[in-house]
C-alpha atoms as a PDB file:
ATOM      1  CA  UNK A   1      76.629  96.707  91.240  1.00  0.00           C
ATOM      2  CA  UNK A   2      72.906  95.529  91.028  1.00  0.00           C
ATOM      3  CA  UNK A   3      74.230  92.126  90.098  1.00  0.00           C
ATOM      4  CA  UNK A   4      76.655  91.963  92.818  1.00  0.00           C
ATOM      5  CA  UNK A   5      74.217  92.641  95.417  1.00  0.00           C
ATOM      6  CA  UNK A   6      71.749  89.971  93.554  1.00  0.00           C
ATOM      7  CA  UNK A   7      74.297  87.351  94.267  1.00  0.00           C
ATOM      8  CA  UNK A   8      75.336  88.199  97.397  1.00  0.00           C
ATOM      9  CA  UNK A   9      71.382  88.524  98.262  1.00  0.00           C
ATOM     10  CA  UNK A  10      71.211  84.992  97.027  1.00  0.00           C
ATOM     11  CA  UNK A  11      73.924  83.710  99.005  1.00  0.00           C
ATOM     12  CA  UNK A  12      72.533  84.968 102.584  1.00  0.00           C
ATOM     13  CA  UNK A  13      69.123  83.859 101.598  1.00  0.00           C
ATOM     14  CA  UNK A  14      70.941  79.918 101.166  1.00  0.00           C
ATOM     15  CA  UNK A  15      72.973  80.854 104.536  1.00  0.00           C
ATOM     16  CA  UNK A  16      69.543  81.514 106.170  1.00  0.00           C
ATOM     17  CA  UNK A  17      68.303  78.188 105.216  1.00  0.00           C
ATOM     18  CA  UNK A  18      70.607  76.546 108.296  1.00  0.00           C
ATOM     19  CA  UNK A  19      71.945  79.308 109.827  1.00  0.00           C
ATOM     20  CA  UNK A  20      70.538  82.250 112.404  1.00  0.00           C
ATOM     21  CA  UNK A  21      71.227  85.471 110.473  1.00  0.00           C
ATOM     22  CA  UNK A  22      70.835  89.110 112.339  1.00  0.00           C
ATOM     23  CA  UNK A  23      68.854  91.113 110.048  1.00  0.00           C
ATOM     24  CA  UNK A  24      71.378  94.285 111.012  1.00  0.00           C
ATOM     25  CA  UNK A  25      74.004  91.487 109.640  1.00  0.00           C
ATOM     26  CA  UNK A  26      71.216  90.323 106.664  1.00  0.00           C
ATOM     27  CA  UNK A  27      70.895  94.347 105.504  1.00  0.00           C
ATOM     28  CA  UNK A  28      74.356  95.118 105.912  1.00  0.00           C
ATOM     29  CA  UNK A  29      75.381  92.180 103.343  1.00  0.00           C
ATOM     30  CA  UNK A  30      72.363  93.521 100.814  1.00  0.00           C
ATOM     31  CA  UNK A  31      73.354  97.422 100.970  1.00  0.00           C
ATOM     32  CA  UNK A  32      69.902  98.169 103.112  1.00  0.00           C
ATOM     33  CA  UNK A  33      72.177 100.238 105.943  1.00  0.00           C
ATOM     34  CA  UNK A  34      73.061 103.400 104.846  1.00  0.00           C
ATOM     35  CA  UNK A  35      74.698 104.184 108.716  1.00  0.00           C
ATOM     36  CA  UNK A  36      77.965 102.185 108.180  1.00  0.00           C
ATOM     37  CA  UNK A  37      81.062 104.082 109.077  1.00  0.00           C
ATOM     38  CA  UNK A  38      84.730 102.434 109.109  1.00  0.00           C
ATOM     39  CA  UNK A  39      86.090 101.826 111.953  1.00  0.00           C
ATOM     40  CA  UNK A  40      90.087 101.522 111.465  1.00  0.00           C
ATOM     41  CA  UNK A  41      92.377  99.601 113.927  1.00  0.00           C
ATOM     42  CA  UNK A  42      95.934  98.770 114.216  1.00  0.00           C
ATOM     43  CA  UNK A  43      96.456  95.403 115.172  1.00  0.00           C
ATOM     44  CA  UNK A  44     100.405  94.232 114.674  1.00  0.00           C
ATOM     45  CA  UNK A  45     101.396  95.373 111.459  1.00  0.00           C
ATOM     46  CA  UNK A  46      97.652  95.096 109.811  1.00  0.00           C
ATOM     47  CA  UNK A  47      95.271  97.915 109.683  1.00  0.00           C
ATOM     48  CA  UNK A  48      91.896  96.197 109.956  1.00  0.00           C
ATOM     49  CA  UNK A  49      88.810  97.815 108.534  1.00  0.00           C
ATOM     50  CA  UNK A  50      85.929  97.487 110.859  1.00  0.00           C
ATOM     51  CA  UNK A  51      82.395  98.033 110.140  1.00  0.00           C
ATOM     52  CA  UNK A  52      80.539 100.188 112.535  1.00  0.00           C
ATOM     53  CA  UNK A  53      76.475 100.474 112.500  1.00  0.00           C
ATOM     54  CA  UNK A  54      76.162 103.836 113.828  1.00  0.00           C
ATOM     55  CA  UNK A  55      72.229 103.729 114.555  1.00  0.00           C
ATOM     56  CA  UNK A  56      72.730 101.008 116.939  1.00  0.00           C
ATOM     57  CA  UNK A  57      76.659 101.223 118.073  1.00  0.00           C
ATOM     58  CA  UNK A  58      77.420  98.215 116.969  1.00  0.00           C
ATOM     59  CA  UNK A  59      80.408  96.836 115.514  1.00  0.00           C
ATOM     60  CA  UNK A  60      80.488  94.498 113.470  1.00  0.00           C
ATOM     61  CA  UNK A  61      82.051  91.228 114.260  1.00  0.00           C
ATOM     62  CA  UNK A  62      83.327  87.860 112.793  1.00  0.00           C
ATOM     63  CA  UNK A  63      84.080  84.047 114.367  1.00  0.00           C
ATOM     64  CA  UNK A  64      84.733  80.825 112.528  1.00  0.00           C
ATOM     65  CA  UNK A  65      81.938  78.357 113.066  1.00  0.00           C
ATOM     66  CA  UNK A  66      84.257  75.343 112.004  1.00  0.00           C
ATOM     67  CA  UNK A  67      83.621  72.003 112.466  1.00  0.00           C
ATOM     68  CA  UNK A  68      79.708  73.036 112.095  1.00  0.00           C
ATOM     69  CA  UNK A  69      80.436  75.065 108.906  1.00  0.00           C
ATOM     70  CA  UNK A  70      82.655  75.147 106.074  1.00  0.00           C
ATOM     71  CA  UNK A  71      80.200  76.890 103.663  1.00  0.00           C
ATOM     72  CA  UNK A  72      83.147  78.791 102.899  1.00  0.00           C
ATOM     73  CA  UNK A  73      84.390  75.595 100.970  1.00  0.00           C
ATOM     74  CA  UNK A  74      81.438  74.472  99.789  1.00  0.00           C
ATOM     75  CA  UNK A  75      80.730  77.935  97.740  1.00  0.00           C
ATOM     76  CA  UNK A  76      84.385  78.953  96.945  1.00  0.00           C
ATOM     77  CA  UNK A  77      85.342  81.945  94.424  1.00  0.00           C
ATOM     78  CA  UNK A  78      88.834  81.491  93.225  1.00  0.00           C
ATOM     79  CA  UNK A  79      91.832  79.956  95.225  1.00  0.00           C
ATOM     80  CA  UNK A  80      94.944  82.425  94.178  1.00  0.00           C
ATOM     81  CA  UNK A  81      98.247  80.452  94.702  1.00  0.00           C
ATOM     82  CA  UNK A  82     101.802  82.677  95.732  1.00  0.00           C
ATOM     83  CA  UNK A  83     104.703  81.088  94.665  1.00  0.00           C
ATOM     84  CA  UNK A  84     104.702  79.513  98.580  1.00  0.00           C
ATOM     85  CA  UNK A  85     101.838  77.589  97.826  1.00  0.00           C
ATOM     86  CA  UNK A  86     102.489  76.504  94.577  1.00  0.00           C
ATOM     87  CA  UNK A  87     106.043  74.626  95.641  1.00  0.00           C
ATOM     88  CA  UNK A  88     103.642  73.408  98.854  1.00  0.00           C
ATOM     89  CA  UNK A  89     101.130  71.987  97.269  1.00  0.00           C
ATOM     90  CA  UNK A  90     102.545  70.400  94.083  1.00  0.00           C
ATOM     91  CA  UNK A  91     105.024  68.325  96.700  1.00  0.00           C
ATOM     92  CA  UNK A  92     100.938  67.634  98.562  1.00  0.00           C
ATOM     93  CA  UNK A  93      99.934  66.390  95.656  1.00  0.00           C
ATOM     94  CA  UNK A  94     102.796  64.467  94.727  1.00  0.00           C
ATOM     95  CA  UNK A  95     104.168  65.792  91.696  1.00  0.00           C
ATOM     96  CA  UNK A  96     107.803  65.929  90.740  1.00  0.00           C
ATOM     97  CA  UNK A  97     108.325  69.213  89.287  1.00  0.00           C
ATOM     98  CA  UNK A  98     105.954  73.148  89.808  1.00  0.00           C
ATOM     99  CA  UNK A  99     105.600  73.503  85.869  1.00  0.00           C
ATOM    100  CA  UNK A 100     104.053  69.897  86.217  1.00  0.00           C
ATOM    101  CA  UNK A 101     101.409  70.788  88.612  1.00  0.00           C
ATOM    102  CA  UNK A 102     100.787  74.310  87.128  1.00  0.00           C
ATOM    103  CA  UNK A 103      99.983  72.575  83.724  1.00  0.00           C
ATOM    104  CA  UNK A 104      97.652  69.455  85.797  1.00  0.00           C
ATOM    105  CA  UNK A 105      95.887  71.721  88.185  1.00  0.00           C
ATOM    106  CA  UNK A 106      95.931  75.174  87.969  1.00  0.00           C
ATOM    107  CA  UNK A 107      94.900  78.385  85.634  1.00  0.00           C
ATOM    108  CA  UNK A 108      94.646  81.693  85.406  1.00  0.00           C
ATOM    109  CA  UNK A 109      92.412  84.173  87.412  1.00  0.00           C
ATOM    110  CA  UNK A 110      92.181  87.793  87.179  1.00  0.00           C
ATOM    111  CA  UNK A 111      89.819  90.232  89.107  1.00  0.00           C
ATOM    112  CA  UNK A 112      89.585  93.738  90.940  1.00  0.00           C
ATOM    113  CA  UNK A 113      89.592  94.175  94.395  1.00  0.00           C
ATOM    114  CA  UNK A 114      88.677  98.068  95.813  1.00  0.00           C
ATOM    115  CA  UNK A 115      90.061  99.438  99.129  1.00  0.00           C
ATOM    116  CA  UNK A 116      87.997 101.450 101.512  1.00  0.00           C
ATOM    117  CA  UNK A 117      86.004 103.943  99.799  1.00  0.00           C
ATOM    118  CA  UNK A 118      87.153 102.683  96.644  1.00  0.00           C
ATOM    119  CA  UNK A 119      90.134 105.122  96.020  1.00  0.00           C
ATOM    120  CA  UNK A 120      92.424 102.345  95.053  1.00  0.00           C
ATOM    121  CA  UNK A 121      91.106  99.584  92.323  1.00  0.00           C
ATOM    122  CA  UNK A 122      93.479  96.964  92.495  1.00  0.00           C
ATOM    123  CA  UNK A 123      93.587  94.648  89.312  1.00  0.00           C
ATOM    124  CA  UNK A 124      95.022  91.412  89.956  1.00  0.00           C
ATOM    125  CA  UNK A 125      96.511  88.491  87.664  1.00  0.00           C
ATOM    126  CA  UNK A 126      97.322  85.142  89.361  1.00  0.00           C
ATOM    127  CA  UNK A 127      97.685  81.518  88.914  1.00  0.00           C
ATOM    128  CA  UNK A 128      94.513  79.839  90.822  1.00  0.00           C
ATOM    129  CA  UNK A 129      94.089  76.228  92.121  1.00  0.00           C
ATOM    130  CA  UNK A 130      91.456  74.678  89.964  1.00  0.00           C
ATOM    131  CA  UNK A 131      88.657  74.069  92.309  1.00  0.00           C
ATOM    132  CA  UNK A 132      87.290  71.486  90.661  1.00  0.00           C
ATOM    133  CA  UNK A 133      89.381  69.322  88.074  1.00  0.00           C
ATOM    134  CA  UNK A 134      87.305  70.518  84.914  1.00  0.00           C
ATOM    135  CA  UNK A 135      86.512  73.935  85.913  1.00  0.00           C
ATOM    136  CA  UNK A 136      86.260  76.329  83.063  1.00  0.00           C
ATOM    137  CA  UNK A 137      87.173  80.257  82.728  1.00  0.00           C
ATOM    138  CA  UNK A 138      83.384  81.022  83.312  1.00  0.00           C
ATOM    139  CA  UNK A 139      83.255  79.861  86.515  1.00  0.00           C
ATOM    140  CA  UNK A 140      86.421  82.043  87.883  1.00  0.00           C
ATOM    141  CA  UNK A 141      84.634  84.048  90.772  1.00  0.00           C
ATOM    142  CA  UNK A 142      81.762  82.037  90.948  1.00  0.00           C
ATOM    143  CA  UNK A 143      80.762  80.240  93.814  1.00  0.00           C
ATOM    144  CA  UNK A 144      81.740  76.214  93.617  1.00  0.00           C
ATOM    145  CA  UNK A 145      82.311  73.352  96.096  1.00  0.00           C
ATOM    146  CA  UNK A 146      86.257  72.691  96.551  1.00  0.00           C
ATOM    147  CA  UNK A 147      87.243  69.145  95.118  1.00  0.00           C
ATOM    148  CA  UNK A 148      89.826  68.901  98.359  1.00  0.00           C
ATOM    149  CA  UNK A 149      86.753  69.242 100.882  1.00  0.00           C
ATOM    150  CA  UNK A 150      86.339  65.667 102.461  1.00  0.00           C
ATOM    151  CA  UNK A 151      83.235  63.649 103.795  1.00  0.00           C
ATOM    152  CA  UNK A 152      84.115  65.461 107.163  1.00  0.00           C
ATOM    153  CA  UNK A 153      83.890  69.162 106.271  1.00  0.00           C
ATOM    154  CA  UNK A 154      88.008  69.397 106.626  1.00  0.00           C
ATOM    155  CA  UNK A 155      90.800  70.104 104.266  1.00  0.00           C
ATOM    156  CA  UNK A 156      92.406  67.503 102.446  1.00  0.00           C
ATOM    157  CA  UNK A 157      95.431  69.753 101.959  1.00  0.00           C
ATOM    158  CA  UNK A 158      95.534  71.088 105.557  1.00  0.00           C
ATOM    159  CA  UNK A 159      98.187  72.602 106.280  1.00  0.00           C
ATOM    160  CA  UNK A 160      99.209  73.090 102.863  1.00  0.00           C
ATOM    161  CA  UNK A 161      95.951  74.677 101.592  1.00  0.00           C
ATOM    162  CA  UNK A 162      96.665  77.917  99.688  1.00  0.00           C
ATOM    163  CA  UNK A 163      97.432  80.600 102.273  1.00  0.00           C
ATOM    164  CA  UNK A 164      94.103  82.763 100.881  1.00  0.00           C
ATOM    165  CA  UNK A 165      91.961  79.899 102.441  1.00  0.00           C
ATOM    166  CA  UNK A 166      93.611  80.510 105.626  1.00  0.00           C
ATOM    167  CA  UNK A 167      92.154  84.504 105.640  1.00  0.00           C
ATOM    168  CA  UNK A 168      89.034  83.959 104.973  1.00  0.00           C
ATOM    169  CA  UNK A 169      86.373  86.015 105.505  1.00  0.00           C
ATOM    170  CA  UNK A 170      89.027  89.152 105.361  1.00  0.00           C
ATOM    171  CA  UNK A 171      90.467  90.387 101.817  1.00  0.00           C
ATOM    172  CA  UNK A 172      93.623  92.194 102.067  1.00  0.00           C
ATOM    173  CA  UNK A 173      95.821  94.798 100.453  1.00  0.00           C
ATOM    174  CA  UNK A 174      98.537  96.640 100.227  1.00  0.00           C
ATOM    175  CA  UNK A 175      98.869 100.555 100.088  1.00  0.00           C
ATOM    176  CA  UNK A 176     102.209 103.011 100.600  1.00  0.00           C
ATOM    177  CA  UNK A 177     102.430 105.423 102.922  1.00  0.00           C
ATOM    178  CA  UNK A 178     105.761 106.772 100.966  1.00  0.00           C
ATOM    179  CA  UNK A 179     108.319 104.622 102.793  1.00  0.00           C
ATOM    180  CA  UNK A 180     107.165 101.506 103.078  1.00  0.00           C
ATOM    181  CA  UNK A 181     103.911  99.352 102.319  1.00  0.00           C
ATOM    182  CA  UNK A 182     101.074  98.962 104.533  1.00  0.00           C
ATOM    183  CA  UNK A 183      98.879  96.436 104.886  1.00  0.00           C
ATOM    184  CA  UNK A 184      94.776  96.453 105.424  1.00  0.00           C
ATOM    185  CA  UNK A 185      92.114  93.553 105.623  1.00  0.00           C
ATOM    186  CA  UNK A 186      88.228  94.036 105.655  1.00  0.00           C
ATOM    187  CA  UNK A 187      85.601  91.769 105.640  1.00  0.00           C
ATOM    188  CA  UNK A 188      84.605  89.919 102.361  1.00  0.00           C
ATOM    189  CA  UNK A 189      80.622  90.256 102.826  1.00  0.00           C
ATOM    190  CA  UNK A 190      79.579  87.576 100.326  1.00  0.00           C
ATOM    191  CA  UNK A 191      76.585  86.223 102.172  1.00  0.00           C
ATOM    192  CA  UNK A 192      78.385  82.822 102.426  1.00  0.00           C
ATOM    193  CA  UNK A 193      79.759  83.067 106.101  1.00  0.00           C
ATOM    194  CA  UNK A 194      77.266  82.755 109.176  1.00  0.00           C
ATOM    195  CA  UNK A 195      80.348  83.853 111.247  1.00  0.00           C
ATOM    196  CA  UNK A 196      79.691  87.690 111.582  1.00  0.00           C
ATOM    197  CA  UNK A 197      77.695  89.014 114.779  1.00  0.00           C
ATOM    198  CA  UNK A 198      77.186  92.406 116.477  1.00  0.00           C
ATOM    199  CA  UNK A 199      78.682  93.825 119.642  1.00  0.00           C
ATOM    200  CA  UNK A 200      79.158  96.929 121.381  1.00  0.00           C
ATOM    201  CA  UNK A 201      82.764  96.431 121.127  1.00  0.00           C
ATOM    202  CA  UNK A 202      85.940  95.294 119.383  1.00  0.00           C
ATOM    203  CA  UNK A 203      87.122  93.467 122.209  1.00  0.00           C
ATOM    204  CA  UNK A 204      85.427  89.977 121.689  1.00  0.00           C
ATOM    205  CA  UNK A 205      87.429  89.684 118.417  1.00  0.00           C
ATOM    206  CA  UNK A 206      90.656  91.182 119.856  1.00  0.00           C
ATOM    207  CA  UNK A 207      92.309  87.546 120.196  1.00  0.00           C
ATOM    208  CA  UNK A 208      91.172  87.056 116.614  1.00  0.00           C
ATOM    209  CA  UNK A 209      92.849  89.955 114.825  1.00  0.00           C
ATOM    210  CA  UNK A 210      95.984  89.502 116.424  1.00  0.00           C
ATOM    211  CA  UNK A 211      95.896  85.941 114.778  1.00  0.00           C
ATOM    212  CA  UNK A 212      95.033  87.103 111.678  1.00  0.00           C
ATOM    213  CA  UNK A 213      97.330  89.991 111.849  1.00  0.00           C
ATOM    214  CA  UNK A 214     100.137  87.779 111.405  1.00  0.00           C
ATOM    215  CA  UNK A 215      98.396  85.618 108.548  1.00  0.00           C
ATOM    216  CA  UNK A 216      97.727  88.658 106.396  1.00  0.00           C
ATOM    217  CA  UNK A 217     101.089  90.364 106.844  1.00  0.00           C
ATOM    218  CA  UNK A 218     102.718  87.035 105.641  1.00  0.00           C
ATOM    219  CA  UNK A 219     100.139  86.559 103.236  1.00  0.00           C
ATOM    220  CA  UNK A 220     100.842  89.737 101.398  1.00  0.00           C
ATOM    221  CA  UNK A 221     104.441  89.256 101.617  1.00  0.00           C
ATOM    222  CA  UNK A 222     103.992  86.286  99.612  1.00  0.00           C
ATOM    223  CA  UNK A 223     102.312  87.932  97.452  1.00  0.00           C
ATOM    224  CA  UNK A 224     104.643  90.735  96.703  1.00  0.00           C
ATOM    225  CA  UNK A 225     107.426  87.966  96.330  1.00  0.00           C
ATOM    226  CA  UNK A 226     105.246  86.231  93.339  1.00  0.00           C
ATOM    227  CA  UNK A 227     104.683  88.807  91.409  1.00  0.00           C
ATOM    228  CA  UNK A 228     108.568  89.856  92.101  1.00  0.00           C
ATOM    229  CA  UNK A 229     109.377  85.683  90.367  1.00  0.00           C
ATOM    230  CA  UNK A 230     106.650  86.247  87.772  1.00  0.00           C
ATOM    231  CA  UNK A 231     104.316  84.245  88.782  1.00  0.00           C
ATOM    232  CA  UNK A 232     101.578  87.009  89.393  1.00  0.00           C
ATOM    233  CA  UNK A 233     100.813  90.928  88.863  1.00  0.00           C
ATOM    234  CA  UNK A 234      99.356  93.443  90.551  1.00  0.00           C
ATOM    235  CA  UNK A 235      98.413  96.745  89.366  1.00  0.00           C
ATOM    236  CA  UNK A 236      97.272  99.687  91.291  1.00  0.00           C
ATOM    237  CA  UNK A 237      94.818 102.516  90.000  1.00  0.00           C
ATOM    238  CA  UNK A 238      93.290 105.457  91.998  1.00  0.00           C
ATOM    239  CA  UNK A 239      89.924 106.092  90.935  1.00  0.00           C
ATOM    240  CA  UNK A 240      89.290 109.277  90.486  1.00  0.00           C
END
Protein backbone atom coordinates (compact mmCIF):
# COMPACT_ATOMS: atom_id res chain seq x y z
CA UNK A 1 0.00 0.00 0.00
CA UNK A 2 3.00 2.34 0.92
CA UNK A 3 4.18 1.91 -2.63
CA UNK A 4 0.94 2.63 -4.15
CA UNK A 5 0.52 5.80 -2.43
CA UNK A 6 4.42 6.62 -3.36
CA UNK A 7 3.43 6.49 -6.95
CA UNK A 8 0.38 8.01 -6.91
CA UNK A 9 2.20 10.84 -4.63
CA UNK A 10 4.59 11.08 -7.51
CA UNK A 11 2.11 11.41 -10.10
CA UNK A 12 0.15 14.54 -8.47
CA UNK A 13 3.42 16.09 -7.62
CA UNK A 14 4.19 15.92 -11.91
CA UNK A 15 0.32 17.02 -12.31
CA UNK A 16 1.17 20.04 -10.06
CA UNK A 17 3.96 21.04 -12.22
CA UNK A 18 1.19 22.55 -14.95
CA UNK A 19 -1.81 22.10 -13.35
CA UNK A 20 -3.82 23.97 -10.23
CA UNK A 21 -4.35 21.13 -7.74
CA UNK A 22 -6.84 21.67 -4.51
CA UNK A 23 -4.93 20.46 -1.67
CA UNK A 24 -8.48 18.77 -0.30
CA UNK A 25 -8.09 17.07 -3.98
CA UNK A 26 -3.90 16.77 -3.40
CA UNK A 27 -4.63 14.85 0.26
CA UNK A 28 -7.41 12.93 -0.88
CA UNK A 29 -5.17 11.29 -3.80
CA UNK A 30 -2.17 10.69 -0.98
CA UNK A 31 -4.53 9.05 1.84
CA UNK A 32 -4.04 12.44 4.16
CA UNK A 33 -8.19 12.65 4.62
CA UNK A 34 -9.36 10.35 6.92
CA UNK A 35 -13.24 12.10 6.57
CA UNK A 36 -14.14 10.43 3.20
CA UNK A 37 -17.48 8.75 3.19
CA UNK A 38 -19.14 7.16 -0.12
CA UNK A 39 -21.60 8.73 -1.47
CA UNK A 40 -23.69 6.15 -3.77
CA UNK A 41 -25.94 7.29 -6.71
CA UNK A 42 -28.04 5.71 -9.26
CA UNK A 43 -27.59 7.16 -12.46
CA UNK A 44 -29.28 4.87 -15.47
CA UNK A 45 -28.30 1.51 -14.85
CA UNK A 46 -24.74 2.50 -13.09
CA UNK A 47 -24.32 2.91 -9.44
CA UNK A 48 -21.64 5.58 -9.18
CA UNK A 49 -19.43 5.79 -6.14
CA UNK A 50 -18.97 9.31 -5.05
CA UNK A 51 -16.49 10.63 -2.73
CA UNK A 52 -17.76 12.86 -0.04
CA UNK A 53 -15.28 15.08 2.30
CA UNK A 54 -17.35 15.25 5.28
CA UNK A 55 -15.28 18.09 7.18
CA UNK A 56 -16.00 20.44 4.48
CA UNK A 57 -19.33 18.98 2.58
CA UNK A 58 -17.83 18.62 -0.33
CA UNK A 59 -18.21 16.22 -2.98
CA UNK A 60 -15.96 15.33 -4.93
CA UNK A 61 -16.10 16.03 -8.57
CA UNK A 62 -14.55 15.20 -12.04
CA UNK A 63 -14.45 17.13 -15.76
CA UNK A 64 -12.32 16.34 -18.77
CA UNK A 65 -9.87 19.10 -19.47
CA UNK A 66 -9.39 17.88 -23.19
CA UNK A 67 -7.89 19.62 -25.74
CA UNK A 68 -5.59 21.27 -22.83
CA UNK A 69 -4.83 17.81 -21.31
CA UNK A 70 -4.44 14.36 -22.25
CA UNK A 71 -2.04 13.41 -19.38
CA UNK A 72 -4.22 10.56 -19.24
CA UNK A 73 -2.42 9.35 -22.52
CA UNK A 74 0.70 10.49 -21.91
CA UNK A 75 1.03 8.29 -18.48
CA UNK A 76 -1.21 5.28 -19.46
CA UNK A 77 -1.43 1.90 -17.27
CA UNK A 78 -2.68 -0.88 -19.40
CA UNK A 79 -5.24 -0.62 -22.36
CA UNK A 80 -7.57 -3.96 -21.80
CA UNK A 81 -9.18 -4.86 -25.21
CA UNK A 82 -13.04 -6.80 -25.19
CA UNK A 83 -13.53 -8.79 -27.99
CA UNK A 84 -15.41 -5.34 -29.52
CA UNK A 85 -12.30 -3.68 -29.66
CA UNK A 86 -10.15 -6.19 -30.77
CA UNK A 87 -12.31 -6.85 -34.26
CA UNK A 88 -12.36 -2.66 -34.22
CA UNK A 89 -9.14 -1.99 -34.06
CA UNK A 90 -7.31 -4.74 -36.00
CA UNK A 91 -9.71 -3.55 -39.17
CA UNK A 92 -8.04 0.43 -37.75
CA UNK A 93 -4.99 -0.82 -38.16
CA UNK A 94 -5.40 -2.59 -41.24
CA UNK A 95 -4.86 -6.08 -40.67
CA UNK A 96 -6.61 -8.94 -42.38
CA UNK A 97 -7.37 -11.34 -39.77
CA UNK A 98 -7.85 -10.78 -35.20
CA UNK A 99 -5.22 -13.68 -34.53
CA UNK A 100 -2.95 -11.42 -36.83
CA UNK A 101 -3.20 -8.36 -34.82
CA UNK A 102 -3.31 -10.20 -31.42
CA UNK A 103 0.13 -11.79 -32.33
CA UNK A 104 1.57 -7.93 -33.90
CA UNK A 105 0.20 -5.79 -31.16
CA UNK A 106 -1.13 -7.03 -28.22
CA UNK A 107 -0.31 -9.19 -24.83
CA UNK A 108 -1.38 -10.22 -21.86
CA UNK A 109 -2.30 -8.17 -18.68
CA UNK A 110 -3.52 -9.31 -15.45
CA UNK A 111 -4.29 -7.23 -12.24
CA UNK A 112 -6.80 -6.78 -9.20
CA UNK A 113 -9.23 -4.29 -8.99
CA UNK A 114 -11.19 -3.87 -5.26
CA UNK A 115 -14.80 -2.57 -4.96
CA UNK A 116 -15.88 -0.18 -2.28
CA UNK A 117 -14.54 -1.10 0.96
CA UNK A 118 -12.69 -3.77 -0.56
CA UNK A 119 -15.20 -6.70 0.02
CA UNK A 120 -14.87 -7.91 -3.49
CA UNK A 121 -11.10 -8.38 -5.05
CA UNK A 122 -11.63 -8.82 -8.52
CA UNK A 123 -8.66 -10.59 -10.41
CA UNK A 124 -8.64 -9.94 -13.95
CA UNK A 125 -6.88 -11.65 -17.11
CA UNK A 126 -7.09 -9.81 -20.47
CA UNK A 127 -5.52 -9.25 -23.74
CA UNK A 128 -4.04 -5.47 -23.63
CA UNK A 129 -3.10 -3.14 -26.56
CA UNK A 130 0.62 -2.79 -26.43
CA UNK A 131 1.13 0.79 -25.62
CA UNK A 132 4.15 1.11 -27.05
CA UNK A 133 5.41 -1.40 -29.86
CA UNK A 134 8.28 -2.97 -27.61
CA UNK A 135 6.70 -2.80 -24.33
CA UNK A 136 7.71 -5.54 -22.01
CA UNK A 137 5.71 -7.52 -19.11
CA UNK A 138 7.42 -5.13 -16.53
CA UNK A 139 5.90 -2.27 -17.61
CA UNK A 140 2.09 -3.72 -17.44
CA UNK A 141 0.51 -1.11 -14.94
CA UNK A 142 3.06 1.29 -15.18
CA UNK A 143 2.59 4.59 -16.34
CA UNK A 144 3.78 5.10 -20.28
CA UNK A 145 3.01 7.53 -23.14
CA UNK A 146 0.48 5.81 -25.76
CA UNK A 147 2.27 5.23 -29.24
CA UNK A 148 -1.38 6.28 -30.93
CA UNK A 149 -1.20 9.86 -29.17
CA UNK A 150 -0.47 12.39 -32.09
CA UNK A 151 1.48 15.80 -32.29
CA UNK A 152 -2.02 17.30 -31.35
CA UNK A 153 -2.85 15.62 -28.02
CA UNK A 154 -5.79 13.45 -29.96
CA UNK A 155 -6.33 9.84 -30.68
CA UNK A 156 -5.08 8.32 -33.65
CA UNK A 157 -7.63 5.53 -33.26
CA UNK A 158 -10.59 7.80 -32.34
CA UNK A 159 -13.38 6.36 -32.44
CA UNK A 160 -12.01 3.03 -32.39
CA UNK A 161 -9.78 3.45 -29.30
CA UNK A 162 -10.35 0.61 -26.80
CA UNK A 163 -13.64 1.32 -25.02
CA UNK A 164 -11.53 1.51 -21.39
CA UNK A 165 -9.98 4.80 -22.81
CA UNK A 166 -13.35 6.09 -23.29
CA UNK A 167 -14.11 5.72 -19.12
CA UNK A 168 -11.46 7.17 -17.95
CA UNK A 169 -10.98 8.48 -14.84
CA UNK A 170 -13.88 5.89 -13.52
CA UNK A 171 -13.02 2.00 -13.04
CA UNK A 172 -15.94 -0.18 -13.13
CA UNK A 173 -17.38 -3.46 -11.96
CA UNK A 174 -19.73 -5.76 -11.77
CA UNK A 175 -21.48 -7.25 -8.58
CA UNK A 176 -24.97 -9.53 -8.23
CA UNK A 177 -27.62 -8.62 -6.39
CA UNK A 178 -29.03 -12.44 -6.85
CA UNK A 179 -30.94 -11.87 -10.10
CA UNK A 180 -29.09 -10.04 -12.18
CA UNK A 181 -25.63 -8.09 -12.31
CA UNK A 182 -25.10 -4.65 -11.29
CA UNK A 183 -22.88 -2.35 -12.34
CA UNK A 184 -20.63 0.41 -10.24
CA UNK A 185 -17.86 2.97 -11.36
CA UNK A 186 -15.61 5.09 -8.94
CA UNK A 187 -12.98 7.28 -9.53
CA UNK A 188 -9.45 5.92 -10.44
CA UNK A 189 -7.36 8.46 -8.12
CA UNK A 190 -3.95 7.98 -9.76
CA UNK A 191 -2.68 11.52 -9.46
CA UNK A 192 -2.57 11.71 -13.31
CA UNK A 193 -5.93 13.64 -13.99
CA UNK A 194 -6.21 17.50 -13.11
CA UNK A 195 -9.97 16.97 -13.86
CA UNK A 196 -11.38 16.43 -10.25
CA UNK A 197 -12.74 19.60 -8.24
CA UNK A 198 -14.94 20.15 -5.16
CA UNK A 199 -18.54 21.26 -4.86
CA UNK A 200 -21.26 21.36 -2.53
CA UNK A 201 -23.18 19.25 -4.81
CA UNK A 202 -23.59 16.44 -7.33
CA UNK A 203 -25.41 18.46 -9.64
CA UNK A 204 -22.54 20.11 -11.73
CA UNK A 205 -21.57 16.56 -12.86
CA UNK A 206 -25.18 15.34 -13.30
CA UNK A 207 -24.93 15.76 -17.28
CA UNK A 208 -21.67 13.84 -16.95
CA UNK A 209 -22.79 10.63 -15.25
CA UNK A 210 -25.63 10.18 -17.32
CA UNK A 211 -23.02 10.07 -20.25
CA UNK A 212 -20.94 7.86 -18.66
CA UNK A 213 -23.72 5.78 -17.38
CA UNK A 214 -24.29 4.51 -20.70
CA UNK A 215 -20.43 4.00 -21.52
CA UNK A 216 -19.88 1.82 -18.47
CA UNK A 217 -23.02 -0.29 -18.77
CA UNK A 218 -21.88 -1.13 -22.40
CA UNK A 219 -18.48 -1.32 -21.36
CA UNK A 220 -19.06 -4.09 -18.92
CA UNK A 221 -21.29 -5.85 -21.19
CA UNK A 222 -18.46 -6.21 -23.41
CA UNK A 223 -16.68 -7.38 -21.03
CA UNK A 224 -18.85 -10.15 -19.80
CA UNK A 225 -19.22 -11.19 -23.59
CA UNK A 226 -15.16 -11.68 -23.81
CA UNK A 227 -14.63 -13.60 -21.22
CA UNK A 228 -17.99 -15.63 -22.36
CA UNK A 229 -15.63 -16.14 -26.26
CA UNK A 230 -12.45 -16.72 -24.25
CA UNK A 231 -10.78 -14.00 -24.81
CA UNK A 232 -10.60 -12.80 -21.07
CA UNK A 233 -11.41 -13.96 -17.29
CA UNK A 234 -12.63 -12.60 -14.47
CA UNK A 235 -12.64 -13.96 -11.10
CA UNK A 236 -14.40 -12.74 -8.09
CA UNK A 237 -13.18 -13.17 -4.34
CA UNK A 238 -14.74 -11.67 -1.13
CA UNK A 239 -12.17 -10.74 1.20
CA UNK A 240 -12.81 -11.68 4.27
Amino acid sequence: MDSEINRVKESIDILRKKWIVEQAIYDLHIGNRNDVTDFPILVGDVIFHIPKLNADQLFVLWDCLWPDCHNCCERQGRLPLTSDDISAISGKLGYSSASSFLRAETRISNWDEGGIGGNIITTLSMISLKRKSNEEEKEDGLPVKCRFLDIQGSCELHPNKPGVCWLYPFASWMESDGTRPVVHASFQFTGDCPGFYTASSIDPMMNILKDYSKKIFDYNMAVNRTTREKFGSINFVRNM
